[in-house]
C-alpha atoms as a PDB file:
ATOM      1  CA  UNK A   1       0.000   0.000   0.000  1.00  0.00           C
ATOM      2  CA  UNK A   2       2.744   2.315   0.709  1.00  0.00           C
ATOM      3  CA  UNK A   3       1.523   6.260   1.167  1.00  0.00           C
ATOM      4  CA  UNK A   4       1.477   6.470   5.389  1.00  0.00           C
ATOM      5  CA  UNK A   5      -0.902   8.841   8.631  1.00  0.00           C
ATOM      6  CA  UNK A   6      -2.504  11.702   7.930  1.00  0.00           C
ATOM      7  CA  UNK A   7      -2.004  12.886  11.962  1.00  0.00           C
ATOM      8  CA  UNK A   8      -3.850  15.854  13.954  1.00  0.00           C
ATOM      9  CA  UNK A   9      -1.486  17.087  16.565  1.00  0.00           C
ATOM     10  CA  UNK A  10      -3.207  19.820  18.029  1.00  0.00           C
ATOM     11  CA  UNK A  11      -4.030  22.868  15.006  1.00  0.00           C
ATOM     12  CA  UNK A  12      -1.096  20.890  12.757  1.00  0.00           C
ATOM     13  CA  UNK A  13      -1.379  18.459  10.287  1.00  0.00           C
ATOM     14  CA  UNK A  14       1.660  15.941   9.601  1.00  0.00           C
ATOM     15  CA  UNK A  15       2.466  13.122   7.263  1.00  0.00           C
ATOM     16  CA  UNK A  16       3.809   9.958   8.884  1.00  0.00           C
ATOM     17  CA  UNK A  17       5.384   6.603   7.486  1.00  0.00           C
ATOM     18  CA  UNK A  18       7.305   4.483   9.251  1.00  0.00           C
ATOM     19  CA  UNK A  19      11.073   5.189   9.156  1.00  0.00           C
ATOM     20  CA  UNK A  20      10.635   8.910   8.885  1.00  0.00           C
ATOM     21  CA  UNK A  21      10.151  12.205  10.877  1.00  0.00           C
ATOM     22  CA  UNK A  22       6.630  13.961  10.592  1.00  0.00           C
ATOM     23  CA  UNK A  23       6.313  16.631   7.997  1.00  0.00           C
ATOM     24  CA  UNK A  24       4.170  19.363   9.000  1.00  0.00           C
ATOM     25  CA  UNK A  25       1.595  19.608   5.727  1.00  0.00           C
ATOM     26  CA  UNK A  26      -1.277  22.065   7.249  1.00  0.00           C
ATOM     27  CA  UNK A  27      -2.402  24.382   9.939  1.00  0.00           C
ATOM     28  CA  UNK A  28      -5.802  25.460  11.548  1.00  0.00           C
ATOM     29  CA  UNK A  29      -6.258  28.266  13.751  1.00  0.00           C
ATOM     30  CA  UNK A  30      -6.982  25.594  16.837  1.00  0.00           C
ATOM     31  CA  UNK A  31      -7.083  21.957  17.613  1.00  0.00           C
ATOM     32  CA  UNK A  32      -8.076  19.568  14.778  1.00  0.00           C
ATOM     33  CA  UNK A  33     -10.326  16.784  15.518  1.00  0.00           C
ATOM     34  CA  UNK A  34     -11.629  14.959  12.778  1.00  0.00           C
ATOM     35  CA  UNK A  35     -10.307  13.698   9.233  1.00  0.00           C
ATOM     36  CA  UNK A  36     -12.631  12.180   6.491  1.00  0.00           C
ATOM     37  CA  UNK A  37     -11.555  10.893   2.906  1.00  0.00           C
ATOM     38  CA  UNK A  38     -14.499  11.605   0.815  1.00  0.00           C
ATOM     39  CA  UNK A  39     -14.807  11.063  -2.802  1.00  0.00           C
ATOM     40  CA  UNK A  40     -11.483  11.335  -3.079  1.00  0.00           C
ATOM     41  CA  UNK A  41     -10.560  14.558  -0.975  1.00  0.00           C
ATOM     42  CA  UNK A  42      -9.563  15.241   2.326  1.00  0.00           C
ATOM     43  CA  UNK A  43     -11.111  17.207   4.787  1.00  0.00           C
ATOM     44  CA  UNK A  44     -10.628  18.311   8.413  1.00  0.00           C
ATOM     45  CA  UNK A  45     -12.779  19.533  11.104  1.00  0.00           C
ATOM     46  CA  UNK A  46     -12.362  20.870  14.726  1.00  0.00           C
ATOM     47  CA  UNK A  47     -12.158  23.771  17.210  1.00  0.00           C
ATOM     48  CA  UNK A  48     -11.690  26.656  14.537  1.00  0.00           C
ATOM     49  CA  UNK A  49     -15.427  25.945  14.249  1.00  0.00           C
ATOM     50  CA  UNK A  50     -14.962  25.102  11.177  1.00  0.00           C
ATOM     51  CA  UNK A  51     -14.348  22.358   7.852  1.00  0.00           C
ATOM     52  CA  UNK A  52     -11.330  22.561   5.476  1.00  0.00           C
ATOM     53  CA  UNK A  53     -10.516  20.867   2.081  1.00  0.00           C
ATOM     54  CA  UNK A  54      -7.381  19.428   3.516  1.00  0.00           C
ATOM     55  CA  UNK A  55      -5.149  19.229   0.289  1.00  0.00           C
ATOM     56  CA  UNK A  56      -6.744  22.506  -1.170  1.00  0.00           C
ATOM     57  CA  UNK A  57      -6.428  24.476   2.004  1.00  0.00           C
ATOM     58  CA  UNK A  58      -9.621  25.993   1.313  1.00  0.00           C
ATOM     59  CA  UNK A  59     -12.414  26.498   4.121  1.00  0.00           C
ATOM     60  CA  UNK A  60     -16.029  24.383   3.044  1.00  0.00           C
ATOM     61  CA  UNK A  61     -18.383  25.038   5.747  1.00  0.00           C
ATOM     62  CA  UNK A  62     -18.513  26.680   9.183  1.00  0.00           C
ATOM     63  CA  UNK A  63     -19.861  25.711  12.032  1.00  0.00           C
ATOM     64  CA  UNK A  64     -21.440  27.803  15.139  1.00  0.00           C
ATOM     65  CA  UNK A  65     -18.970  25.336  17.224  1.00  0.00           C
ATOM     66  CA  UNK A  66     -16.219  23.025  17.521  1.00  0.00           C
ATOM     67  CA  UNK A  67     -16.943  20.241  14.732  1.00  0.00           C
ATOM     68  CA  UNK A  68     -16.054  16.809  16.330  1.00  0.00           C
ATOM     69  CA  UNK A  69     -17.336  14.185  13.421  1.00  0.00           C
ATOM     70  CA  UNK A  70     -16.837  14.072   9.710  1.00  0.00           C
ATOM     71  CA  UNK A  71     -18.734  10.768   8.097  1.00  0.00           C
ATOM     72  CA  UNK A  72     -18.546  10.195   4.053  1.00  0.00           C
ATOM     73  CA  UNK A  73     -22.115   8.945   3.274  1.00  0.00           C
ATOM     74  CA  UNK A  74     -24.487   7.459   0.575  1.00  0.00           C
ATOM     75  CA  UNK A  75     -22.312   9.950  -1.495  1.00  0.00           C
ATOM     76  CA  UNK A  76     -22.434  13.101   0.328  1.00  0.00           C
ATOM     77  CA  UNK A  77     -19.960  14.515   3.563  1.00  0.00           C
ATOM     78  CA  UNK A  78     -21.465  14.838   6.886  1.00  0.00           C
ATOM     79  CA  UNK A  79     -20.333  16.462  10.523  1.00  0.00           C
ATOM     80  CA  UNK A  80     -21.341  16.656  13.728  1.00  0.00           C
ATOM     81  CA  UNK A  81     -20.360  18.402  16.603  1.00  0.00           C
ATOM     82  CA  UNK A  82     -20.779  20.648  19.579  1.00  0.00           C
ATOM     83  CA  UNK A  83     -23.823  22.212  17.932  1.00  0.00           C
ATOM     84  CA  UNK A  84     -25.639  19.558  18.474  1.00  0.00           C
ATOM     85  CA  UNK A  85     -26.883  18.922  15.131  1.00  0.00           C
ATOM     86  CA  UNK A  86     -26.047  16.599  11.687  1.00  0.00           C
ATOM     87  CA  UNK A  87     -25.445  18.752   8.753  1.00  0.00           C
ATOM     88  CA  UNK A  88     -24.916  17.855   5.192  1.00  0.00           C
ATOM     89  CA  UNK A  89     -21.348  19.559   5.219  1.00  0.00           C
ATOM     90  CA  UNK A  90     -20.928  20.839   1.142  1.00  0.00           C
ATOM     91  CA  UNK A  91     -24.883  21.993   0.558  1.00  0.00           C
ATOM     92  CA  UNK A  92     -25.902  23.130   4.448  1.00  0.00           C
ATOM     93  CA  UNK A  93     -28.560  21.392   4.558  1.00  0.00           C
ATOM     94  CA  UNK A  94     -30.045  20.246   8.301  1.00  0.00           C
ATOM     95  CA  UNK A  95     -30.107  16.293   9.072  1.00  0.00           C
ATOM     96  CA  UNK A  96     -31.062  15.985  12.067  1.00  0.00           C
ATOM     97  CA  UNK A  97     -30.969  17.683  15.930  1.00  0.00           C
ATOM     98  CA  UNK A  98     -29.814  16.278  18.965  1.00  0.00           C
ATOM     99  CA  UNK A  99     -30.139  17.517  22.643  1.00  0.00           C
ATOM    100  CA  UNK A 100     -26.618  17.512  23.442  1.00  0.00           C
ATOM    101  CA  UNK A 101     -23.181  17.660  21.516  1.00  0.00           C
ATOM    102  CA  UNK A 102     -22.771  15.057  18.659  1.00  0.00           C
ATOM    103  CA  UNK A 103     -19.206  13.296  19.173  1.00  0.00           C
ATOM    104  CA  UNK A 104     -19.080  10.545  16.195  1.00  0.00           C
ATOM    105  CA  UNK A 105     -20.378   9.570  13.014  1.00  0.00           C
ATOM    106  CA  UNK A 106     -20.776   6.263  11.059  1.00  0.00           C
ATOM    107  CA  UNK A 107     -22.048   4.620   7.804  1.00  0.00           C
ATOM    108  CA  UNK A 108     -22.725   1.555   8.557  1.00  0.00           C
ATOM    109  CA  UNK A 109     -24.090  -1.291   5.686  1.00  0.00           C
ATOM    110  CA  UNK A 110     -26.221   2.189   4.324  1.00  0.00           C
ATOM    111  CA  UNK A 111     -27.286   3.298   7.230  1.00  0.00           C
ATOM    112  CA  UNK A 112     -25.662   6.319   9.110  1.00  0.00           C
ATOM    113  CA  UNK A 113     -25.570   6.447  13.116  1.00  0.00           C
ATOM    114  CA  UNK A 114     -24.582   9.230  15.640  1.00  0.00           C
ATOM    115  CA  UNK A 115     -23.421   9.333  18.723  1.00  0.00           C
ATOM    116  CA  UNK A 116     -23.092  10.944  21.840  1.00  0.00           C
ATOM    117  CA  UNK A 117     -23.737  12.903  24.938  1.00  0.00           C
ATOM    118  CA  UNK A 118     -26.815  12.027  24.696  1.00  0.00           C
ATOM    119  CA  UNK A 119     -26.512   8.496  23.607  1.00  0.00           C
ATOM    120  CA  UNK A 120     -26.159   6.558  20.175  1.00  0.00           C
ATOM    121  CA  UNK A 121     -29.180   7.123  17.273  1.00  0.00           C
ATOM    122  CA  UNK A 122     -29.778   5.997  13.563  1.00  0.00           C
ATOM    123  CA  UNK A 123     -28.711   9.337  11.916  1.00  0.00           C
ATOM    124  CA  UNK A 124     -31.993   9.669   9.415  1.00  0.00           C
ATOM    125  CA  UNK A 125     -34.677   7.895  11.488  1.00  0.00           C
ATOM    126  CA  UNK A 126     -34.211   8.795  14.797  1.00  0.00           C
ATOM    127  CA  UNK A 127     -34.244   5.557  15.930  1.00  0.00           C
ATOM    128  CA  UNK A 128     -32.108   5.284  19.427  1.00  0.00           C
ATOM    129  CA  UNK A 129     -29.999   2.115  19.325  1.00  0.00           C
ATOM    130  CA  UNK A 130     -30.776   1.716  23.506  1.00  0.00           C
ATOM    131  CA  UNK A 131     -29.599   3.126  26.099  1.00  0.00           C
ATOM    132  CA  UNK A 132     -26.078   3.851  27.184  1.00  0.00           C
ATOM    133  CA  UNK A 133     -24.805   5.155  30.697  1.00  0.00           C
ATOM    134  CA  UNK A 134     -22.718   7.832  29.298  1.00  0.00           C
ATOM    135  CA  UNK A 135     -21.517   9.673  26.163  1.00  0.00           C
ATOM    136  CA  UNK A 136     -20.850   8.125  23.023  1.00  0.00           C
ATOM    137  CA  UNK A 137     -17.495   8.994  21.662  1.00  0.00           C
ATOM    138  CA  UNK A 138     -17.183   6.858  18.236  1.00  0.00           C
ATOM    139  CA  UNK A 139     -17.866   4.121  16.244  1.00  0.00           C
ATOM    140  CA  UNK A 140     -15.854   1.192  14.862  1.00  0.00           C
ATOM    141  CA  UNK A 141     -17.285  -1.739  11.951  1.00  0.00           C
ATOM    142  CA  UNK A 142     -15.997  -4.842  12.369  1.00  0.00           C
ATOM    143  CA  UNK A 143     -17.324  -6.599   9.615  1.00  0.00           C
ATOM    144  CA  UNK A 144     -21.520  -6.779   9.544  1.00  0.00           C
ATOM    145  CA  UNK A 145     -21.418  -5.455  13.217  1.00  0.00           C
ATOM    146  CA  UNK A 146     -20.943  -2.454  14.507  1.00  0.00           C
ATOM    147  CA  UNK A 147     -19.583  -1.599  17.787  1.00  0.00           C
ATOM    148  CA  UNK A 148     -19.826   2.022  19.894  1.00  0.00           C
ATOM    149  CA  UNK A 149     -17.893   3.198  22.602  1.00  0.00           C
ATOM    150  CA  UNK A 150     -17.380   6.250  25.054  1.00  0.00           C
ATOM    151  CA  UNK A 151     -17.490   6.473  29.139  1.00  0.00           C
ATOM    152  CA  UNK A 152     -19.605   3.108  29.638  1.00  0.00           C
ATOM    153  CA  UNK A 153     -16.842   0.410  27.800  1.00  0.00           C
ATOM    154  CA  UNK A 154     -18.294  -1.222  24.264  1.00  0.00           C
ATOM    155  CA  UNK A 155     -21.551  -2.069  23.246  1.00  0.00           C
ATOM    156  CA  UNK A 156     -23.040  -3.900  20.412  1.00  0.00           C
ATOM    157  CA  UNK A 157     -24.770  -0.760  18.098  1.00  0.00           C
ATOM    158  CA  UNK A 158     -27.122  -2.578  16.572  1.00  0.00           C
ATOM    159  CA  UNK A 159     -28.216  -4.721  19.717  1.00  0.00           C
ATOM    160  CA  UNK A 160     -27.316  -1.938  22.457  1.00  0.00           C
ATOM    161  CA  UNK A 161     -26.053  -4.716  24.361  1.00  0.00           C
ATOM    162  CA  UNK A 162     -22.437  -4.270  26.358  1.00  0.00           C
ATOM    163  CA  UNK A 163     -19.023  -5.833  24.842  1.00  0.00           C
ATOM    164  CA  UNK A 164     -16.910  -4.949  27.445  1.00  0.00           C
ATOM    165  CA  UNK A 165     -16.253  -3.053  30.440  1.00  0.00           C
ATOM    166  CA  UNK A 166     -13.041  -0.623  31.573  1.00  0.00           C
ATOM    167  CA  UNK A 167     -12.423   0.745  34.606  1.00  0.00           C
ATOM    168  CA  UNK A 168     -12.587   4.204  32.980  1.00  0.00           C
ATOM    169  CA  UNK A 169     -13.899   5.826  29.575  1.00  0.00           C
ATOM    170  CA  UNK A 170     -12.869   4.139  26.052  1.00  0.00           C
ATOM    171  CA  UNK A 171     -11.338   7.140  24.163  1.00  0.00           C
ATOM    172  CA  UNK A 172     -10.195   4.622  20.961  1.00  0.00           C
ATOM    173  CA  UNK A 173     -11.319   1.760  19.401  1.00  0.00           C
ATOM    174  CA  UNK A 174      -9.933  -0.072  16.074  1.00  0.00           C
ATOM    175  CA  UNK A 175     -10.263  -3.382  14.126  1.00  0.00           C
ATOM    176  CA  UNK A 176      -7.084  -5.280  12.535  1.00  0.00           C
ATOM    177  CA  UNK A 177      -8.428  -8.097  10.723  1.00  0.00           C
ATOM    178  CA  UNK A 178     -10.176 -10.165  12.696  1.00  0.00           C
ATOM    179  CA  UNK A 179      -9.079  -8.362  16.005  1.00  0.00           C
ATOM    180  CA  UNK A 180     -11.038  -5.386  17.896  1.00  0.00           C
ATOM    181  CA  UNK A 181      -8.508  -3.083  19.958  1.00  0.00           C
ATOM    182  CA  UNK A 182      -9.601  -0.324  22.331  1.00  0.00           C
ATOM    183  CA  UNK A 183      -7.353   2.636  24.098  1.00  0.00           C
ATOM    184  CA  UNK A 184      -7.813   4.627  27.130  1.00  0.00           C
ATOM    185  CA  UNK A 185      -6.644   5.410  30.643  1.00  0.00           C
ATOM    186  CA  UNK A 186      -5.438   1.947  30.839  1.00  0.00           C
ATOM    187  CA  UNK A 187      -3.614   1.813  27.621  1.00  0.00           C
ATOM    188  CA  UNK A 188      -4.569  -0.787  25.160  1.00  0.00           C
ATOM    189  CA  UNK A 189      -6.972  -3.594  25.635  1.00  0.00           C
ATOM    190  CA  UNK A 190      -7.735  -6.466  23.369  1.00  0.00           C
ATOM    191  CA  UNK A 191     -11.643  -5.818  23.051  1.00  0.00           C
ATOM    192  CA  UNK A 192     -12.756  -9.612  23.539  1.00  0.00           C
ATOM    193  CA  UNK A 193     -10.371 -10.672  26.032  1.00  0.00           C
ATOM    194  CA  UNK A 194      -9.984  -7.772  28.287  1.00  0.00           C
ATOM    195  CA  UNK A 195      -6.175  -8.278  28.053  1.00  0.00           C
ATOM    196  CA  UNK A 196      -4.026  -5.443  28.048  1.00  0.00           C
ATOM    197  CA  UNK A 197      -1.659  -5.971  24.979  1.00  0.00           C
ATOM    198  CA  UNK A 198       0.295  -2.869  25.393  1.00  0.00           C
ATOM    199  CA  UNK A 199       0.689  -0.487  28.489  1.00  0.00           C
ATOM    200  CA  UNK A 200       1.124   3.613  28.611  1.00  0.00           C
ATOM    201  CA  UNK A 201       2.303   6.187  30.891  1.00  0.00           C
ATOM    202  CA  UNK A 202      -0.681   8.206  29.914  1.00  0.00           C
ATOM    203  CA  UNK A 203      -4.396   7.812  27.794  1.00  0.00           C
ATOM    204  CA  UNK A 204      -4.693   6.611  24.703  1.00  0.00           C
ATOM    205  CA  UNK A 205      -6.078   8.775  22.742  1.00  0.00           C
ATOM    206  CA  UNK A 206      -6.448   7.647  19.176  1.00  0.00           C
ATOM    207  CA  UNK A 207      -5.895   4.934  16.512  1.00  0.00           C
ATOM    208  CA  UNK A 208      -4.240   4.578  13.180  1.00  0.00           C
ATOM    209  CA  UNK A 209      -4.018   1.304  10.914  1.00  0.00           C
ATOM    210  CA  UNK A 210      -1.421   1.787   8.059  1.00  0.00           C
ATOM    211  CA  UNK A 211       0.101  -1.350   6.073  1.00  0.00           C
ATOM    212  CA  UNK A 212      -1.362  -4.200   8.599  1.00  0.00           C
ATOM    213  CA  UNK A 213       0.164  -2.545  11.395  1.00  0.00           C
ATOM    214  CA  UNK A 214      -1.445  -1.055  14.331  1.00  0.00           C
ATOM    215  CA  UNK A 215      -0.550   2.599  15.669  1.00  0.00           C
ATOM    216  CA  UNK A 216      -1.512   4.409  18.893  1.00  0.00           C
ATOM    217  CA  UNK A 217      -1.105   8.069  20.277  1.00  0.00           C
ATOM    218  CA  UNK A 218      -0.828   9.037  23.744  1.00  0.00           C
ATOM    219  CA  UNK A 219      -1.340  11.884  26.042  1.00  0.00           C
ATOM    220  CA  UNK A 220       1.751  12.741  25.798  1.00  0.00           C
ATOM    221  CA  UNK A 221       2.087  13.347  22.008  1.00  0.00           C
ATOM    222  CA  UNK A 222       3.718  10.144  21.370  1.00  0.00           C
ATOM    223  CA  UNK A 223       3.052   7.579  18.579  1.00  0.00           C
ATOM    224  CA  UNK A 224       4.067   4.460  18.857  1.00  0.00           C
ATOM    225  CA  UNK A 225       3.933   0.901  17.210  1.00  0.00           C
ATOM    226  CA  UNK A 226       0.985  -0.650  19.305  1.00  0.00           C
ATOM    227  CA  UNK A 227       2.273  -4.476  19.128  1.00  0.00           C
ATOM    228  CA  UNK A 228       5.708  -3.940  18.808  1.00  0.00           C
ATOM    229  CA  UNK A 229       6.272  -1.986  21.975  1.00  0.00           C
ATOM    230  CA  UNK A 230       4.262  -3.278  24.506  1.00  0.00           C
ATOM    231  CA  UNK A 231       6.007  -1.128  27.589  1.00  0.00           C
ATOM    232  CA  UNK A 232       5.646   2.061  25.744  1.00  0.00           C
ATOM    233  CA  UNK A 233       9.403   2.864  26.361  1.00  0.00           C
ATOM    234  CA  UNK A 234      10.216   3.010  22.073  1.00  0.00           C
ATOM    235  CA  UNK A 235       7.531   5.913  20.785  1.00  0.00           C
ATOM    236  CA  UNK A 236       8.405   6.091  17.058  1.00  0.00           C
ATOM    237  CA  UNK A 237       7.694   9.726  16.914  1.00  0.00           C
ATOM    238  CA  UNK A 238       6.870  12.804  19.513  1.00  0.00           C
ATOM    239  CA  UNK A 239       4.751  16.107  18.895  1.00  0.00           C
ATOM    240  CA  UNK A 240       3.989  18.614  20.909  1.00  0.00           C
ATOM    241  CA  UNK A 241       0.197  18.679  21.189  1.00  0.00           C
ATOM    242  CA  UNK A 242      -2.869  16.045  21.532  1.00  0.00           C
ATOM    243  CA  UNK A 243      -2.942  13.681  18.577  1.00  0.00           C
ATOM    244  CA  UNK A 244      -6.828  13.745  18.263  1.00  0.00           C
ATOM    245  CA  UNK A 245      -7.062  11.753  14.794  1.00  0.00           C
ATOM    246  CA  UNK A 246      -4.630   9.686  12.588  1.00  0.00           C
ATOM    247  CA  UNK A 247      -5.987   8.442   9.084  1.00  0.00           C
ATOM    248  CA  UNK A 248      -4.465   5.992   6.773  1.00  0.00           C
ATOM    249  CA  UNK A 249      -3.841   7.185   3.358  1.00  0.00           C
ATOM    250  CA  UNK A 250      -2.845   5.589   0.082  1.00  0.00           C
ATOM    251  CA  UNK A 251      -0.285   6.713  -1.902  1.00  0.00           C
ATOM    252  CA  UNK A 252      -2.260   8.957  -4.395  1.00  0.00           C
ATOM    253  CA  UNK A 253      -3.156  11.126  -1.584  1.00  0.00           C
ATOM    254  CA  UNK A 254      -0.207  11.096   0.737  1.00  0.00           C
ATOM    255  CA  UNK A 255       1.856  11.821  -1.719  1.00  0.00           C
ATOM    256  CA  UNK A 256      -0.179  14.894  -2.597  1.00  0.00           C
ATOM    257  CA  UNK A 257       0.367  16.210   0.520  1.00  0.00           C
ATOM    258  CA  UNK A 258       1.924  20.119   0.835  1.00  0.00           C
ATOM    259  CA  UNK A 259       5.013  20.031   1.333  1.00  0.00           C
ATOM    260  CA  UNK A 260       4.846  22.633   4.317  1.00  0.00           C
ATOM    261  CA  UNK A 261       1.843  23.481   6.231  1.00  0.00           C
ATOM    262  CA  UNK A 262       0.323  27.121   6.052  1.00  0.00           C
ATOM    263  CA  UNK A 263      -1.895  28.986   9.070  1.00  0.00           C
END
């Protein structure tokens, strides 16, 4: 596959691939949250309240708040966020409300789902997918399921039904093959054993899958090789901000990545 991370550190966007130092390719006015491939382009989304065309550098919507979820679906970009609403990002038009903030997005086997403070919904029915003791902060498909997670563990989305339990708040959650991973407080847990596979001095904040190989980013800026270094003491690169969001991208569009990032 080649190509490498897309990675939000804070307002900065670098590329990533293994062997190499992190090129800064783009800069926001604050912290970045949220990346999205969609038909082809990148975008970004965060707490400049607002959505970019990554590669472009060009602003596409705004947003009266901090935009936490970006979700390519049935052919059309999507976000979500503090405002507490769904938009269709590129025409403006109104989804859906919600009565708190809106933390993730998903398409799902044609259907899209939301979730958050206020619990985890089918996106264009309304439909609430149960109950869940606490916010929602994303989504991961693992083949025809779909799990959710956030301050009460895993659940099932499509069931409501719980996965798994952590002493505190799942912050990340990814699948590698046939494996389900999830990050937090305790550092990284294999989803259907409860086994910690790989311990941290601080949370784990976020996920990246590039080349078969499984990525994690701390609180404390660092990225490391999730499998590889189970102690946490060989972090194969360190910024100096939160790394929200780390995307895989092919070749075609991490190679068109700016050379040097602009404010």
């Amino acid at each position: 596959m080649s190509g490498g991370l897309l990675v939000a550190s804070g307002p900065q966007l670098f590329a990533w691939a293994p062997g190499s130092e992190p090129r800064l390719v783009g800069e926001r006015d604050d912290h970045v949250r949220t990346l999205c491939v969609h038909d082809g382009r990148l975008y970004d989304g965060g707490d400049s309240n607002a959505i970019y065309d990554t590669l472009a550098d060009t602003l596409v919507a705004e947003r009266a708040s901090w935009i936490y979820a970006l979700c390519s679906h049935d052919g059309a970009l999507y976000d979500g966020g503090r405002y507490a609403q769904v938009w269709r990002t590129q025409d403006g038009e109104l989804v859906n409300w919600r009565d708190n903030w809106v933390r993730a997005l998903c398409s799902h086997v044609g259907v899209m789902y939301d979730g958050g403070d206020y619990g985890v919904w089918q996106t264009g029915t309304s439909r609430e997918m149960g109950s869940r003791p606490g916010a929602c902060y994303g989504f991961t498909p693992v083949g025809e399921a779909l799990l959710d997670f956030g301050e009460y563990g895993v659940c099932d989305t499509l069931t409501g039904a719980p996965v798994a339990q952590r002493p505190a708040s799942v912050l990340a959650m990814t699948a590698l093959g046939t494996a389900i991973y999830d990050g937090g407080a305790g550092g990284v847990c294999d989803t259907r054993s409860g086994k910690t596979v790989a311990e941290r001095a601080s949370p784990v904040m976020s996920f990246g899958v590039h080349d078969s190989v499984l990525y994690d980013a701390t609180g404390h800026f660092q990225l490391h090789a999730t499998l590889e270094d189970p102690q946490g003491d060989s972090p194969l690169a360190e910024l100096d901000a939160p790394i929200h969001a780390m995307l895989s991208l092919p070749s075609a569009l991490f190679d068109a990545l700016p050379s040097g990032g602009s404010s």
